[in-house]
Protein backbone atom coordinates (compact mmCIF):
# COMPACT_ATOMS: atom_id res chain seq x y z
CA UNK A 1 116.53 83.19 130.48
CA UNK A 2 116.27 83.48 126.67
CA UNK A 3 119.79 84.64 126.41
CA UNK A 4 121.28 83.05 129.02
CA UNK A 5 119.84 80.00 126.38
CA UNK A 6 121.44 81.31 123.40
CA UNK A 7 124.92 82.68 124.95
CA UNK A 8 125.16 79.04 126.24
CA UNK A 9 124.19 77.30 122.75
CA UNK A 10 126.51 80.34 120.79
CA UNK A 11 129.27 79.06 122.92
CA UNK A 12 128.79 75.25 122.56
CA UNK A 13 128.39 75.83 118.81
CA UNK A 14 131.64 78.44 118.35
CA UNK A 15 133.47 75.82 120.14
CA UNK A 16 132.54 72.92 117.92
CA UNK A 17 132.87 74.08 114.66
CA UNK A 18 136.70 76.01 115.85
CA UNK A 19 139.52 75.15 113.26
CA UNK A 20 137.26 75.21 110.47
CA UNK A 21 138.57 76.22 107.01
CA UNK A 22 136.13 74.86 104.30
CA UNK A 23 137.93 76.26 101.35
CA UNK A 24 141.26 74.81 102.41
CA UNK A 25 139.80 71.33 103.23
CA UNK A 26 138.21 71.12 99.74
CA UNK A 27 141.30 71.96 97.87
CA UNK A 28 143.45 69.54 99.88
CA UNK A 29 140.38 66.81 99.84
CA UNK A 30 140.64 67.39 95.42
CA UNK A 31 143.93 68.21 94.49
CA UNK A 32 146.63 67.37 97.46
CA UNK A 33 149.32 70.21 97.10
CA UNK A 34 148.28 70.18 93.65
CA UNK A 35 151.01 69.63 90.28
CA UNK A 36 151.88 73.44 89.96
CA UNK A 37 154.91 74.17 90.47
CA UNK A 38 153.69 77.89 90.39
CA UNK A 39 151.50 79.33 93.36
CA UNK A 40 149.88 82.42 93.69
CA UNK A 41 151.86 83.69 96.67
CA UNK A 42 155.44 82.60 95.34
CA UNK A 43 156.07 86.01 95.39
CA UNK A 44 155.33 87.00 98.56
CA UNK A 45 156.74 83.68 99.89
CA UNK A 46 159.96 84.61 98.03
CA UNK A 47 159.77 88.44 99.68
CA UNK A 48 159.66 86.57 103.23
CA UNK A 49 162.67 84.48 102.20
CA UNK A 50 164.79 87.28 101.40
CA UNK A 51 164.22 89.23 104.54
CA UNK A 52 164.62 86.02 106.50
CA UNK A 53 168.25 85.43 104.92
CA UNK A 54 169.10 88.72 106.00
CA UNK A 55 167.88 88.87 109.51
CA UNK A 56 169.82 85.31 109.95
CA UNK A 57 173.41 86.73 108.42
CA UNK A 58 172.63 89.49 110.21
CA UNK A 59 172.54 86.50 113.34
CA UNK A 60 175.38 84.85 111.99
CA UNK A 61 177.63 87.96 112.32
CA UNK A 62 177.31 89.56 108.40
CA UNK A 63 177.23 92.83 108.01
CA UNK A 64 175.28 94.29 104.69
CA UNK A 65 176.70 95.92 101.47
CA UNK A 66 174.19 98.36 101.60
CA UNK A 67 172.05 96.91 98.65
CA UNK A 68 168.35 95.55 100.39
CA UNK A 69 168.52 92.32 101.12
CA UNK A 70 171.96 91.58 100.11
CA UNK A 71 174.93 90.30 103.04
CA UNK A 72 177.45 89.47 100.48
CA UNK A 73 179.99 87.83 102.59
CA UNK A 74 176.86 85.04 103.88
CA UNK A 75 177.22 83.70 99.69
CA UNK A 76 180.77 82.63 100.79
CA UNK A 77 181.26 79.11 101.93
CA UNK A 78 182.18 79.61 105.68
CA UNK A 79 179.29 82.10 105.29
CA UNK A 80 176.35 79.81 104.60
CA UNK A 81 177.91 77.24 107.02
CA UNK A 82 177.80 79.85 109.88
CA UNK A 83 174.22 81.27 108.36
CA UNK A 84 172.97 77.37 109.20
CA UNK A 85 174.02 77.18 112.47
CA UNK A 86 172.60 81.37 113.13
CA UNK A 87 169.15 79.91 111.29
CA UNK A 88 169.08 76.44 113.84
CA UNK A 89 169.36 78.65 116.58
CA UNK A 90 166.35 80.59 116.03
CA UNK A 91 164.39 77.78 114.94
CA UNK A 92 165.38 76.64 118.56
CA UNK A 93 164.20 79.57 120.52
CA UNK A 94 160.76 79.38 118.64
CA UNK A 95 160.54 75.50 119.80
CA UNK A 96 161.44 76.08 123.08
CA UNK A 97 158.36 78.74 123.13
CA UNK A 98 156.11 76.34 120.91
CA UNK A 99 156.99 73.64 123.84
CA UNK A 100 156.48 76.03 126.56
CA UNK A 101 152.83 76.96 125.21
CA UNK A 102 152.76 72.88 124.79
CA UNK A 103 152.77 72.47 128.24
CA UNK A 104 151.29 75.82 129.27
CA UNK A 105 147.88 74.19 126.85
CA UNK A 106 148.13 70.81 129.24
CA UNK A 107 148.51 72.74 132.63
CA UNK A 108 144.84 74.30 131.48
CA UNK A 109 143.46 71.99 130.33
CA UNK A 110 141.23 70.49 133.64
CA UNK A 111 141.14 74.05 134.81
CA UNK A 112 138.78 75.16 132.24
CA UNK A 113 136.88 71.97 132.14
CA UNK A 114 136.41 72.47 135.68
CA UNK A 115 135.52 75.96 135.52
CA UNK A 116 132.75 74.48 132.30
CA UNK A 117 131.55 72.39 134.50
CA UNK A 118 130.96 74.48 137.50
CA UNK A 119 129.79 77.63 135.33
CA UNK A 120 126.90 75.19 133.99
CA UNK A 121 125.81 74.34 137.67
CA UNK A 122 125.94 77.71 138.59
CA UNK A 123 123.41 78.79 135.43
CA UNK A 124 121.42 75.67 135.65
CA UNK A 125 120.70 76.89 139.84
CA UNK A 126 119.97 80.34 138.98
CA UNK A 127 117.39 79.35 136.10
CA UNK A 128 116.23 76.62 138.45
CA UNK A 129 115.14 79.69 140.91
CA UNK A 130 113.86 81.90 138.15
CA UNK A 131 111.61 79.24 137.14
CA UNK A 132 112.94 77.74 134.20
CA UNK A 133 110.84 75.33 132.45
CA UNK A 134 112.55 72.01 131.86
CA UNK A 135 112.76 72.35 128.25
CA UNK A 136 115.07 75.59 128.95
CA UNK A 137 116.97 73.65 131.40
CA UNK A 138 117.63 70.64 129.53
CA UNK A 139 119.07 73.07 126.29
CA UNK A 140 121.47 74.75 128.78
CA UNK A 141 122.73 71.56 130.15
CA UNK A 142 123.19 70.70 126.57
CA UNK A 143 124.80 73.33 124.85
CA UNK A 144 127.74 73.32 127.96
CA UNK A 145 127.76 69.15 127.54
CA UNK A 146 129.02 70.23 123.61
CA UNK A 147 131.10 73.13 124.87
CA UNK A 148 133.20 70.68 127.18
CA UNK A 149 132.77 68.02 124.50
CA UNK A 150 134.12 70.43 121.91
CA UNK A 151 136.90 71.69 124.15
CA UNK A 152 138.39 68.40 125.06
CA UNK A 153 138.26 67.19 120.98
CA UNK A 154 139.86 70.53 120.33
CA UNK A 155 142.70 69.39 122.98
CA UNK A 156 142.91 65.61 122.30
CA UNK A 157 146.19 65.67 120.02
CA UNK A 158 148.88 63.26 121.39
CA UNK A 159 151.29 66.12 122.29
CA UNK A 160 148.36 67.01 124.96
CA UNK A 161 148.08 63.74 126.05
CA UNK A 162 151.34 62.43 126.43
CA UNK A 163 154.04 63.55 129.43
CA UNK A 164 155.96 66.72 128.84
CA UNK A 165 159.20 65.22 129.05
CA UNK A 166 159.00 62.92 126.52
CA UNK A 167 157.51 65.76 124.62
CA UNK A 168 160.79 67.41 125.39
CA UNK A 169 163.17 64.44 125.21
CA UNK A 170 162.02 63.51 121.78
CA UNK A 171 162.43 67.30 120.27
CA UNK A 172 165.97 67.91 121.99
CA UNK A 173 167.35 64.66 121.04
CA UNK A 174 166.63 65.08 117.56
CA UNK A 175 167.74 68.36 117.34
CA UNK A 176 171.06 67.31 118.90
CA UNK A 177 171.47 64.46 115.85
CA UNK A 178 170.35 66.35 113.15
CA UNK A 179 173.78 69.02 114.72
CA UNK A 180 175.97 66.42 115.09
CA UNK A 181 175.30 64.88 111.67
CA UNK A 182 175.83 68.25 109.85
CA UNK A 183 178.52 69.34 112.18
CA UNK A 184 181.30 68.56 109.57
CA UNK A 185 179.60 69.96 106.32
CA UNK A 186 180.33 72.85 104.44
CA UNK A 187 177.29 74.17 103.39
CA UNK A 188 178.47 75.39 99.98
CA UNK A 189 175.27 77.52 98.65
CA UNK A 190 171.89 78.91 99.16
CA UNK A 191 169.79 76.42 98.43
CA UNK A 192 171.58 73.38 100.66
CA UNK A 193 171.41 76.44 103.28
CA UNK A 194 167.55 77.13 103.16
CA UNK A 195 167.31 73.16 102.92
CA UNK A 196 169.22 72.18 106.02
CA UNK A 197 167.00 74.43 107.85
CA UNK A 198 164.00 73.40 106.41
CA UNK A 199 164.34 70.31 107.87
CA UNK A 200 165.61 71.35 111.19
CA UNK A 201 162.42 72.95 111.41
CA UNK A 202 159.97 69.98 110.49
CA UNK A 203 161.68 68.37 113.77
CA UNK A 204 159.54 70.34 115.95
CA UNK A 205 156.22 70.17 114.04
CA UNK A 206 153.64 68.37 115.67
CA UNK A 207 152.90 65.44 113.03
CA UNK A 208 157.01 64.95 113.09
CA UNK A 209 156.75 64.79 116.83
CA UNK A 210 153.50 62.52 117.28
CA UNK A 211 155.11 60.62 114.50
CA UNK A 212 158.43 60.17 115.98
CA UNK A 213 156.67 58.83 119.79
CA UNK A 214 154.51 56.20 117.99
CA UNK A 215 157.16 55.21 115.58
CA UNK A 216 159.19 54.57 118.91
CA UNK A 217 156.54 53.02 120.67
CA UNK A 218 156.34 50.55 117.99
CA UNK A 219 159.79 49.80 117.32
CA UNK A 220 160.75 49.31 120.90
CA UNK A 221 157.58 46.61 121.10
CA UNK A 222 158.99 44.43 118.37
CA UNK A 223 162.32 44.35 120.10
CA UNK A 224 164.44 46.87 118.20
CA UNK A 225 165.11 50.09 120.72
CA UNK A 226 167.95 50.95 118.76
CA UNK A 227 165.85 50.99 115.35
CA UNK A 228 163.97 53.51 117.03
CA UNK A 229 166.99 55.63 118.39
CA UNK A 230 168.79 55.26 114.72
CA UNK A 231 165.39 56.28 112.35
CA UNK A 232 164.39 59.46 113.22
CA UNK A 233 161.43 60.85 110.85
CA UNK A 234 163.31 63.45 110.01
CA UNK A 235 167.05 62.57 109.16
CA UNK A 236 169.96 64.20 107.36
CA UNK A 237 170.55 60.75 106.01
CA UNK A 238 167.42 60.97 104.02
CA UNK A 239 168.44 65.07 102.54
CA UNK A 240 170.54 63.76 99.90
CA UNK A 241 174.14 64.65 100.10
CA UNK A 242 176.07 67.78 99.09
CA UNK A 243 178.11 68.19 96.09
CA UNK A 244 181.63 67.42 95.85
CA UNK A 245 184.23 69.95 94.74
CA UNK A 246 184.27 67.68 91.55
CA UNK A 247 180.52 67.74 90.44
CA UNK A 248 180.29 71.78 91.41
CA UNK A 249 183.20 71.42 88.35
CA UNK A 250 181.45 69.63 86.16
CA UNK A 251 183.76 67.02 86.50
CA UNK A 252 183.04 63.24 86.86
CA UNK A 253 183.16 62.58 90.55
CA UNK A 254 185.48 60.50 92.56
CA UNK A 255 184.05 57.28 93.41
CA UNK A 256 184.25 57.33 97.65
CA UNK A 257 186.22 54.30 99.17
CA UNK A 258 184.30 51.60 100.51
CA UNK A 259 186.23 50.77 103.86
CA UNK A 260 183.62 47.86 104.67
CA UNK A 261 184.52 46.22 101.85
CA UNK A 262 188.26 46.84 101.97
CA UNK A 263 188.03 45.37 106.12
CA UNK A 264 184.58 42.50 105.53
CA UNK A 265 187.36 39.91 106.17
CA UNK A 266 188.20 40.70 109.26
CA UNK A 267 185.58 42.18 111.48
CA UNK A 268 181.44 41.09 111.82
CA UNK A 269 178.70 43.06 113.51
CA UNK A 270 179.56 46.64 112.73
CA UNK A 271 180.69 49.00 109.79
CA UNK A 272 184.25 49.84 109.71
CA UNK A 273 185.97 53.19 108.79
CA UNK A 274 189.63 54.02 107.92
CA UNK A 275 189.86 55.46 111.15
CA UNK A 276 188.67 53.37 113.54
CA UNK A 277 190.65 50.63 111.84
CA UNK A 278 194.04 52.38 112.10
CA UNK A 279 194.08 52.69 115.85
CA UNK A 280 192.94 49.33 116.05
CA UNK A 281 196.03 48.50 113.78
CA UNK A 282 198.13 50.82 116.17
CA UNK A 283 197.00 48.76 119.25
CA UNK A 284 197.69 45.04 118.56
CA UNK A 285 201.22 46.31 116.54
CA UNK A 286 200.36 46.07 113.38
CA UNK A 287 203.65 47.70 111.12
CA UNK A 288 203.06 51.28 110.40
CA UNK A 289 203.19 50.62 106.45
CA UNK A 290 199.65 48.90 106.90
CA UNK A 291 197.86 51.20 108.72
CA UNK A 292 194.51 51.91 107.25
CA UNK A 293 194.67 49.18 104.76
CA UNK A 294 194.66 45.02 105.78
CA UNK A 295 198.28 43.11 104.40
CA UNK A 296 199.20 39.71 105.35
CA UNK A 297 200.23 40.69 109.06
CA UNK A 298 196.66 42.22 110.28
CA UNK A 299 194.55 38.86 109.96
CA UNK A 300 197.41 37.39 112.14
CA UNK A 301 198.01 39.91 115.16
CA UNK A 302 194.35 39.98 115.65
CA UNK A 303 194.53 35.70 116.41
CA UNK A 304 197.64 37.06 118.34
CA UNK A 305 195.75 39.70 120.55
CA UNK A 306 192.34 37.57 121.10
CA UNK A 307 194.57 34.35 122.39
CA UNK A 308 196.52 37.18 124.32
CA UNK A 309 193.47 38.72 125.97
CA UNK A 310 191.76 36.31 127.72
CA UNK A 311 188.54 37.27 128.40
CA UNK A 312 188.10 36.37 124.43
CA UNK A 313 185.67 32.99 124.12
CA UNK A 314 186.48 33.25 119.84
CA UNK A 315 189.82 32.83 118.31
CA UNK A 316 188.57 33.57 114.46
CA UNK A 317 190.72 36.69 113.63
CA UNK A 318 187.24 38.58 113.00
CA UNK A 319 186.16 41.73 115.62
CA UNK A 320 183.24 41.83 116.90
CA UNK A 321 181.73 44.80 118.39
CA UNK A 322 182.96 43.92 121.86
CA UNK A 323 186.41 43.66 120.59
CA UNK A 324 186.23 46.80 118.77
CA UNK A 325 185.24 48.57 121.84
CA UNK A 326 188.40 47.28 123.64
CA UNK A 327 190.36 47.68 121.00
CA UNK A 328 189.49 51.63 120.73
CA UNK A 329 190.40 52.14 124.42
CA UNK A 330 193.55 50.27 123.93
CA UNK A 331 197.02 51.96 124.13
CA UNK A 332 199.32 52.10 121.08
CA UNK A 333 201.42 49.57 120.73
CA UNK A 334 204.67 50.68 122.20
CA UNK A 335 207.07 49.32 118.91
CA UNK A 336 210.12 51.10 120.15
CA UNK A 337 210.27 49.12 122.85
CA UNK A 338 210.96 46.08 120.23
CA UNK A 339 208.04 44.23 120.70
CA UNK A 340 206.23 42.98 117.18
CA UNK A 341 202.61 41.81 118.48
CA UNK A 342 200.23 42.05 121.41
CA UNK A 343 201.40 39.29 122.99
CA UNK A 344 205.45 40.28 123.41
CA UNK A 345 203.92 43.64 124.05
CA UNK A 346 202.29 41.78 127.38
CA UNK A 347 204.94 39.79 128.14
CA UNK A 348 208.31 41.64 127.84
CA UNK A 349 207.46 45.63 128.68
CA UNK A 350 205.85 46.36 131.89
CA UNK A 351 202.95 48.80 132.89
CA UNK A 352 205.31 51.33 132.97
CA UNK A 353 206.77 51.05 129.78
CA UNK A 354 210.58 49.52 130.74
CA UNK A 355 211.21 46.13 129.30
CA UNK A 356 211.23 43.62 130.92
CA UNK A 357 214.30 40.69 130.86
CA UNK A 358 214.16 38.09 128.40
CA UNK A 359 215.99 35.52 130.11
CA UNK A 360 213.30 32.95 130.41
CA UNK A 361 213.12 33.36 126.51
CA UNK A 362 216.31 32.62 126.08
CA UNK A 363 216.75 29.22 128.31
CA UNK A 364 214.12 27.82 126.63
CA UNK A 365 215.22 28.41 123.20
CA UNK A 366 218.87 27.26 124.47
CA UNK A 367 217.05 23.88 125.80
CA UNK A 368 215.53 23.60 122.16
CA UNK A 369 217.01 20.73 119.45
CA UNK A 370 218.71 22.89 116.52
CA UNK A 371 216.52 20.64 114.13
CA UNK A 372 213.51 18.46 115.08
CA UNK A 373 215.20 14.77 114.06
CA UNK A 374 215.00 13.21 117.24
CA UNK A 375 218.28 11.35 116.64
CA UNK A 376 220.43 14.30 116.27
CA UNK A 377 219.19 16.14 119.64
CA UNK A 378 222.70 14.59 120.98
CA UNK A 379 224.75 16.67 118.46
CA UNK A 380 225.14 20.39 120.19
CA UNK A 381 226.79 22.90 117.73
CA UNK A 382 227.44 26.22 119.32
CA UNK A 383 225.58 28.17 116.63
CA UNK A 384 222.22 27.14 118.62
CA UNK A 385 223.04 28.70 121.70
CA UNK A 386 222.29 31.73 123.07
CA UNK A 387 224.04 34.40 125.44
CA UNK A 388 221.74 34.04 128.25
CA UNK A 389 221.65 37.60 128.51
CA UNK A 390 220.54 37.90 124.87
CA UNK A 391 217.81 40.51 124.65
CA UNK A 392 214.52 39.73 122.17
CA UNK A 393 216.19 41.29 119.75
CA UNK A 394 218.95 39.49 119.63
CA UNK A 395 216.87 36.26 119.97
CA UNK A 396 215.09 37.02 116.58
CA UNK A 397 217.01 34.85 114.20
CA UNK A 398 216.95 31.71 116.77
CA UNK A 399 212.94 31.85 116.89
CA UNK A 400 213.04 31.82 113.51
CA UNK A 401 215.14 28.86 113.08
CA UNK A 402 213.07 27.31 115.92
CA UNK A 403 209.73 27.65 114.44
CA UNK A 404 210.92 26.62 110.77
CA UNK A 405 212.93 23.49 112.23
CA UNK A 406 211.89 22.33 115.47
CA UNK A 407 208.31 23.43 116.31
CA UNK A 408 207.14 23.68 113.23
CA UNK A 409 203.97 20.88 113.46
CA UNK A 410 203.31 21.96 117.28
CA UNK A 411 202.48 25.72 116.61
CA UNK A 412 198.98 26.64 116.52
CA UNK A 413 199.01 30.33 114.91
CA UNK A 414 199.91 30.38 110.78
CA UNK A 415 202.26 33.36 110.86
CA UNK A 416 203.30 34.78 107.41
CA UNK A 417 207.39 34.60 106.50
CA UNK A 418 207.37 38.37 108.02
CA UNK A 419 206.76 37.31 111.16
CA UNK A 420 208.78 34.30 111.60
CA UNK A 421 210.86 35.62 114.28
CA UNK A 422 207.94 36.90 116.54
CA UNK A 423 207.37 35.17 120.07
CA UNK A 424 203.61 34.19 120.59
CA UNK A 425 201.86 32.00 123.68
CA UNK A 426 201.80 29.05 121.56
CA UNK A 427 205.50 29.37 120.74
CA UNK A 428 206.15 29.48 124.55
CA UNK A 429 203.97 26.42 124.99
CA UNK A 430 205.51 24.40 122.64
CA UNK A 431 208.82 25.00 124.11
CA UNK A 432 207.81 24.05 127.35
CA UNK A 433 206.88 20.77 126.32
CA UNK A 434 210.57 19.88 125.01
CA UNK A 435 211.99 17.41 127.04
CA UNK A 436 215.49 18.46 128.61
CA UNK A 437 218.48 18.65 126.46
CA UNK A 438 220.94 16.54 127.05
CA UNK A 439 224.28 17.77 128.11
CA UNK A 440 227.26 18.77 126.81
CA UNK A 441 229.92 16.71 126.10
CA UNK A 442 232.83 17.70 128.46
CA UNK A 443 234.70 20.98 126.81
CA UNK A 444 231.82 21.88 125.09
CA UNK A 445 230.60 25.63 125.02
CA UNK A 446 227.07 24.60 125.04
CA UNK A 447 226.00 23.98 129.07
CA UNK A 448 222.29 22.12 129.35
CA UNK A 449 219.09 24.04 130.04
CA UNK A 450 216.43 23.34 132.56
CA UNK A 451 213.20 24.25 130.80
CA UNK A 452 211.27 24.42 133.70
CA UNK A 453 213.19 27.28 135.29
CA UNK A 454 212.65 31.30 134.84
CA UNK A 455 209.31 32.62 133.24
């Protein structure tokens, strides 16, 4: 019964005191990772690196120059960008087993505590028969109360506790940003190489993984889910960037553009970048020579596409992120079709691309005064009346002349001189609201126009 005593106690005890490393604890409890940069197993550590670059160019596709631990062609550009993406893949296949023994340690966990439990029952019976004093029986029940004890301390980190999946979700996610936000970089030497992966590898270590659920858990509590999607604990943003062609020179480097400040004028509610700006340029018309940049005409075909789209509620030439979205699925502007703006765009080609006629256009810039004195709406002059087959084109100078003479205090949109000529809904409007020429008199080219009719 004696050793059935002791094997039971020995096991409680080995249990309990698993994990321990006094040496280690008391150097990290003193010093931290101490202010050495030397450490007594650089070498080695810088043995292990070696064979590790080669064995990943070796992944990556190198071939060696025969010299130990030399794969020339992986100190080439493309070859440390294609060594990066060789050394993330094998960091992946040794998460995917780190996860697998993850959940493997979870699936076990009430197994063994079961089979603890039971085993005690079992001893505690058998020494109950024998004739066990109580004393004997009360240090068996013990010493299996601290192996279980032990046991389920030794399993109580949160990656045991929490659900697999989100285990899994968390890991994969961030291994899919961290790609995507290196995806584009040229990794240019070594040590950027060895650094990138570095950090692709702290993404799967439990503390980055506990860290990353609770950081999450808290974020999405106050009301900020995206915070918690955006700030992953371990980021490329936070790796410092690469150098530029310039510094690797020597040279000074080129300050970068600052688009946001270049476009704060006219959007609010997200960061802008060249791109994205341009084919939103593209899509409400804006002239090819100010793509990428914002001129006088921008500001004002942005009032012209949100009074043109009409599930809009703010006309304040700004984009919001709703707009941008709509904006960024939007067709280019089809400009050889003639069309200047969003709203001519709408109004004169059809889904298919053929223009439509401009005929309504034309009556009611026919029915319009050719100056807004009231008292000289009786004198016709041929000059102010159109073909009434005229295409937009050939209406251009006549909207002009309308909008600087007639309309010129009922127009709602400030368009620069450029686009003096250009039809817009508040144009249309206005000429609506003119009251009905008066006609001709007799032998005069110039017939009288019906507002009403056509468009």
């Amino acid at each position: 019964m004696r050793g059935v005593a002791k094997l039971a106690i020995g096991l409680g005890l080995a249990l309990a005191v698993a994990g321990c490393d006094p040496v280690t604890d008391r150097k990290y409890v003193r010093e931290g990772i101490g202010v050495d940069l030397n450490s007594s197993h650089l070498p080695e550590a810088t043995d292990r690196l070696e064979q590790y670059t080669d064995h990943i160019c070796q992944q990556a596709g190198y071939t060696s120059t025969g010299a130990k631990g030399r794969f020339s062609s992986c100190f080439a550009n493309g070859g440390w960008t294609a060594f990066v993406q060789a050394g993330m893949n094998d960091i992946d296949q040794r998460c995917d087993a780190y996860l697998s023994w993850l959940d493997a340690k979870r699936r076990d966990r009430e197994p063994v505590l079961r089979q603890l439990a039971t085993t005690s029952a079992v001893v505690h019976s058998i020494m109950t028969v024998s004739g066990a004093g109580t004393d004997s029986l009360d240090i068996v029940s013990n010493a299996f109360g601290l192996a279980a004890a032990g046991y389920s301390n030794w399993n109580s980190r949160l990656l045991l506790e929490v659900n697999q999946s989100t285990v899994q979700t968390v890991v994969y996610s961030r291994q899919k940003q961290f790609r995507d936000e290196i995806k584009n970089e040229l990794v240019a030497d070594r040590p950027r190489a060895i650094y990138l992966l570095r950090n692709y590898v702290r993404i799967c270590l439990p503390i980055t993984i506990e860290t990353d659920i609770n950081t999450a858990i808290t974020l999405v509590q106050r009301g900020s889910p995206m915070a918690a999607k955006d700030n992953p604990v371990v980021s490329v943003a936070g790796l410092g960037r690469p150098l530029s062609s310039d510094e690797r020179a020597g040279q000074r480097p080129r300050r970068p553009p600052r688009p946001n400040e270049a476009y704060k004028d006219i959007v609010e509610g997200w960061i802008p970048t060249v791109s994205t700006i341009t084919n939103i340029q593209k899509a409400i018309c804006v002239p090819k020579a100010e793509w990428g940049v914002v001129g006088v005409t921008t500001p004002a075909l942005i009032e012209i596409w949100e009074r043109t789209d009409l599930e809009n509620g703010t006309v304040n030439r700004k984009l919001d992120e709703r707009e941008r979205k709509i904006l960024s699925n939007t067709a280019e502007c089809p400009t050889g079709s003639g069309v200047k703006n969003f709203y001519e765009w709408q109004t004169f080609v059809n889904a298919t691309g053929v223009r439509r006629s401009a005929e309504f256009l034309i009556r009611l810039l026919n029915n319009a005064p050719d100056d807004q004195n009231p008292d000289e709406r009786t004198r016709l002059k041929d000059g102010g009346q159109l073909d009434p087959k005229a295409s937009l084109e050939q209406a251009r100078a006549r909207i002009a002349q309308v909008r600087r003479d007639v309309l010129k205090d009922k127009l709602h949109v400030s368009l620069p001189s450029s686009m003096s000529d250009q039809v817009t809904d508040d144009l249309i409007a206005a000429l609506r609201a003119l009251p009905a020429r008066p006609a001709a008199p007799a032998g005069s080219p110039a017939q009288p126009v019906n507002p009403a009719g056509g468009g």
